[in-house]
Protein backbone atom coordinates (compact mmCIF):
# COMPACT_ATOMS: atom_id res chain seq x y z
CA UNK A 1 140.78 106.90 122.32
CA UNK A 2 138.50 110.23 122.98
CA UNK A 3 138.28 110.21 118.73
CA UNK A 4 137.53 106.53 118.59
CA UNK A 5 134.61 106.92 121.15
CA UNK A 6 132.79 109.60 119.37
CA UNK A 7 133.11 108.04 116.61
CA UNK A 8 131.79 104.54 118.06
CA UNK A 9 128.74 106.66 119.84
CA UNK A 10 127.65 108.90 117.20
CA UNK A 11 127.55 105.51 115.17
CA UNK A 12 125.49 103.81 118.07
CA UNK A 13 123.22 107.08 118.01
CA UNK A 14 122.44 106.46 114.26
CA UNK A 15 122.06 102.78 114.45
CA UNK A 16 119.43 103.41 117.41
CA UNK A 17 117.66 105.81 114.95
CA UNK A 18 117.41 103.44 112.35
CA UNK A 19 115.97 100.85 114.30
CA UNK A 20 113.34 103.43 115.84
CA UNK A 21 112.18 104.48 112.36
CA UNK A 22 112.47 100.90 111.41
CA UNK A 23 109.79 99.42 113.99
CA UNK A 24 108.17 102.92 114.07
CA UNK A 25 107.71 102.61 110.10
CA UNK A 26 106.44 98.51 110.38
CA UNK A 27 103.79 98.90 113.03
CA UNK A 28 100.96 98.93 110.71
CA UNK A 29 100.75 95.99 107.59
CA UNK A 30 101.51 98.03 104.58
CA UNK A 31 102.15 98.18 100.88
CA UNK A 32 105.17 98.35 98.53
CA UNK A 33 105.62 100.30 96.37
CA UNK A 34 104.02 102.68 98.08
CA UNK A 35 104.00 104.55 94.27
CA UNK A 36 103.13 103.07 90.87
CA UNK A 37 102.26 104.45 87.71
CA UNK A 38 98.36 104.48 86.83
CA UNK A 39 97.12 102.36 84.11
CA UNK A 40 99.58 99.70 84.52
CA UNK A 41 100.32 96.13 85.98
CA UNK A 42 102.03 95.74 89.55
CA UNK A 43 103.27 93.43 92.22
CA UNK A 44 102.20 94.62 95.02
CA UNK A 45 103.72 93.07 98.23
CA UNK A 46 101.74 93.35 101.71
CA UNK A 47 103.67 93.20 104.53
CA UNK A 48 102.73 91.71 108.29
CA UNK A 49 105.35 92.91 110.58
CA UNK A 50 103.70 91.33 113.62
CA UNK A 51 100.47 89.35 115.06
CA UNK A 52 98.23 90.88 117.55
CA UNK A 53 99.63 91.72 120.99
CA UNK A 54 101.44 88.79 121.11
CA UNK A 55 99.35 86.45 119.30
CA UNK A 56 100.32 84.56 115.67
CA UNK A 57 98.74 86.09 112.35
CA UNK A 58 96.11 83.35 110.82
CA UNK A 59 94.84 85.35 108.30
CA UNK A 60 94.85 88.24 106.21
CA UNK A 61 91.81 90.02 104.42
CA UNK A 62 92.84 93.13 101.56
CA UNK A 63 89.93 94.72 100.32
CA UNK A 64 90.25 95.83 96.68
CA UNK A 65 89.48 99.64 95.93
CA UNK A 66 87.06 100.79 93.08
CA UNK A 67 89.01 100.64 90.22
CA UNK A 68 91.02 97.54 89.96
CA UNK A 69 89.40 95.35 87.33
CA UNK A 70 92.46 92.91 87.16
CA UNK A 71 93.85 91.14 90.55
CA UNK A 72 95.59 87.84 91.49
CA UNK A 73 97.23 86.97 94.45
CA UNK A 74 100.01 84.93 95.46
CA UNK A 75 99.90 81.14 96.41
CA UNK A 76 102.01 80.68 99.22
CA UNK A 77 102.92 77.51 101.07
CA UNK A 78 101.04 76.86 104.42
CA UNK A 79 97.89 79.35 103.19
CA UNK A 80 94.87 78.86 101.48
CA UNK A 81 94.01 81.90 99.56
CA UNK A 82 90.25 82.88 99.20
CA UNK A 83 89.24 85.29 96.46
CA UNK A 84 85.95 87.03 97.19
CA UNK A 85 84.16 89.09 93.95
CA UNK A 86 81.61 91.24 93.17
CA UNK A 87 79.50 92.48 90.46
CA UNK A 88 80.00 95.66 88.45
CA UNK A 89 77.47 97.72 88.15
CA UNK A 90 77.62 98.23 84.59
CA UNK A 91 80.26 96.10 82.61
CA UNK A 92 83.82 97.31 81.83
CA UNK A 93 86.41 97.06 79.25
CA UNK A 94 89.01 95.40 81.31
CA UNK A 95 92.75 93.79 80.40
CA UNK A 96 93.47 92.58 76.72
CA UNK A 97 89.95 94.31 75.57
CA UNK A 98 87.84 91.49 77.90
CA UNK A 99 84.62 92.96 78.93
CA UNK A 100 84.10 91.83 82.41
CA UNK A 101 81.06 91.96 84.97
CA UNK A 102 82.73 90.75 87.98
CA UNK A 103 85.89 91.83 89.99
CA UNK A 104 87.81 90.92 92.76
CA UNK A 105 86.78 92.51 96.09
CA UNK A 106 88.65 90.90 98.87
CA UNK A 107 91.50 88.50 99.15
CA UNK A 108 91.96 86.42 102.06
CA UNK A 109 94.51 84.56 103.00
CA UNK A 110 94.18 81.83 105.74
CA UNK A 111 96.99 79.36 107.56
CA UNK A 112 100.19 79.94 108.77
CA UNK A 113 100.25 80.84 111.98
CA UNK A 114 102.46 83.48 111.46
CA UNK A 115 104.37 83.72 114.82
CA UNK A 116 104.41 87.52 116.34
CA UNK A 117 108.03 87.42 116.41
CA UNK A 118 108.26 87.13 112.85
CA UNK A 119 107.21 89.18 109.69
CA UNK A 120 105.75 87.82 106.16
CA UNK A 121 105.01 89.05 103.36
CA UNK A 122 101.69 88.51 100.70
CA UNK A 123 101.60 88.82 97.04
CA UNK A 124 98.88 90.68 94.74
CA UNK A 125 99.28 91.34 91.21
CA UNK A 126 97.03 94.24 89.97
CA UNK A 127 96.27 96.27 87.13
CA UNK A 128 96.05 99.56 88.34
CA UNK A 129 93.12 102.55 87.27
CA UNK A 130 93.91 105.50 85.12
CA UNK A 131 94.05 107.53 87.83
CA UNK A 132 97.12 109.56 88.12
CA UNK A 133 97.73 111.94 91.11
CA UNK A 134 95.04 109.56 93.32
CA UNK A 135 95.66 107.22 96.26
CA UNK A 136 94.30 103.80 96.30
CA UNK A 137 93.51 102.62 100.00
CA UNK A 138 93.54 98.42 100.62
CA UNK A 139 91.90 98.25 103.97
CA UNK A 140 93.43 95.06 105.79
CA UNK A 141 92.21 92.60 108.63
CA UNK A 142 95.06 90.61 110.31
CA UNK A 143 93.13 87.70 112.16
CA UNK A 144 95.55 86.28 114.49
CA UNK A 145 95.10 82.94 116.98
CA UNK A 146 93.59 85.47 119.86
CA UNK A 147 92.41 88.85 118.68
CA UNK A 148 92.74 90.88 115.39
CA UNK A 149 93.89 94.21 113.67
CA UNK A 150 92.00 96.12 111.57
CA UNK A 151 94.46 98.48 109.69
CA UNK A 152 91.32 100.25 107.22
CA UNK A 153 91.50 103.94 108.34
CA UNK A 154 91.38 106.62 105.34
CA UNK A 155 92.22 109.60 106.13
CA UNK A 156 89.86 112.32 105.14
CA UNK A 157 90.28 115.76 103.32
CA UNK A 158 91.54 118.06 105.33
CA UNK A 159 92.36 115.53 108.36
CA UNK A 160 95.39 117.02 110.56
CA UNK A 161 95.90 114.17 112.13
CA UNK A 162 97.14 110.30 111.14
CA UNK A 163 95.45 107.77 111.37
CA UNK A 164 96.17 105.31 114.36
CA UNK A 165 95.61 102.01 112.33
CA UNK A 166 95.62 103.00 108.58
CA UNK A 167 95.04 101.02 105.40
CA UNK A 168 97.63 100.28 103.12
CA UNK A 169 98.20 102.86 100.64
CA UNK A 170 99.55 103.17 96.80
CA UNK A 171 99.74 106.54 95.23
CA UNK A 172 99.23 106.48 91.28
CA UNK A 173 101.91 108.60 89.61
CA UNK A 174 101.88 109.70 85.84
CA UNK A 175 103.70 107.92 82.95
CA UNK A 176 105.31 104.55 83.21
């Protein structure tokens, strides 16, 4: 019985961890994959683990980093999705050889509610810069029925400490 109970508690002790890490790790809306390679196409997939103390998620703004010519994001039922551009400041050679003048600069999407008790999860395809060894920051509003989150903190060089609400993050890697 003494064998069984270790057993049974060191296997409580590690499911406890788990589920501390877990809810430690989704406290923030984040990205995945949290790598890619540079100069290539990917899904990325935003993630709203909760609304704002309490209150249901209504909307979601990601703000596009310098460098992405190519973005679309992912109907999904119950949203609207609103895509916000810009100019360039000089034109680029983007996807398929298409010179192009204006980007995306902020997705929004808008409906739901997303109730706090639940998580979600919103779509962006991207073609990411040539820009291996760099980190691309998506700054993110969560809008919820009473309140909001801003998760758009970027930590700067030499900054000891994290930040307490940061932006999503993707790290380009070399090669494909």
């Amino acid at each position: 019985m003494t064998r069984m109970s270790g057993s049974w508690l060191g296997s409580a002790i590690a499911a406890a961890a788990a589920m501390v890490s877990c809810s430690a790790a989704l406290a923030h809306v984040t990205v995945q994959p949290a790598d890619a390679p540079a100069d290539s196409y990917a899904h990325l997939t935003f993630t709203v683990p909760h609304g704002c103390n309490g209150s249901a998620t209504t909307a979601l703004r990601i703000k596009l980093p310098e460098g992405i010519l190519s973005a679309k994001p992912q109907m999904k039922p119950g949203w609207n999705v609103e895509i916000k551009s810009r100019k360039l400041k000089a034109p680029a050679q983007g996807p398929h050889g298409k010179t192009i003048t204006d980007v995306v600069d902020e997705v929004v999407w808008r409906g739901g509610p997303l109730p706090d008790n639940l998580y979600d999860t919103f779509g962006l395809v991207v073609r990411l810069p040539d820009r291996a060894g760099q980190s691309l920051y998506f700054p993110a509003v969560q809008e919820c029925e009473q309140g909001s989150q801003r998760w758009t903190e970027i930590p700067q060089a030499g900054q000891a400490d994290k930040p307490r609400t940061p932006a999503p993050v993707v790290r380009l890697k070399a090669g494909r």
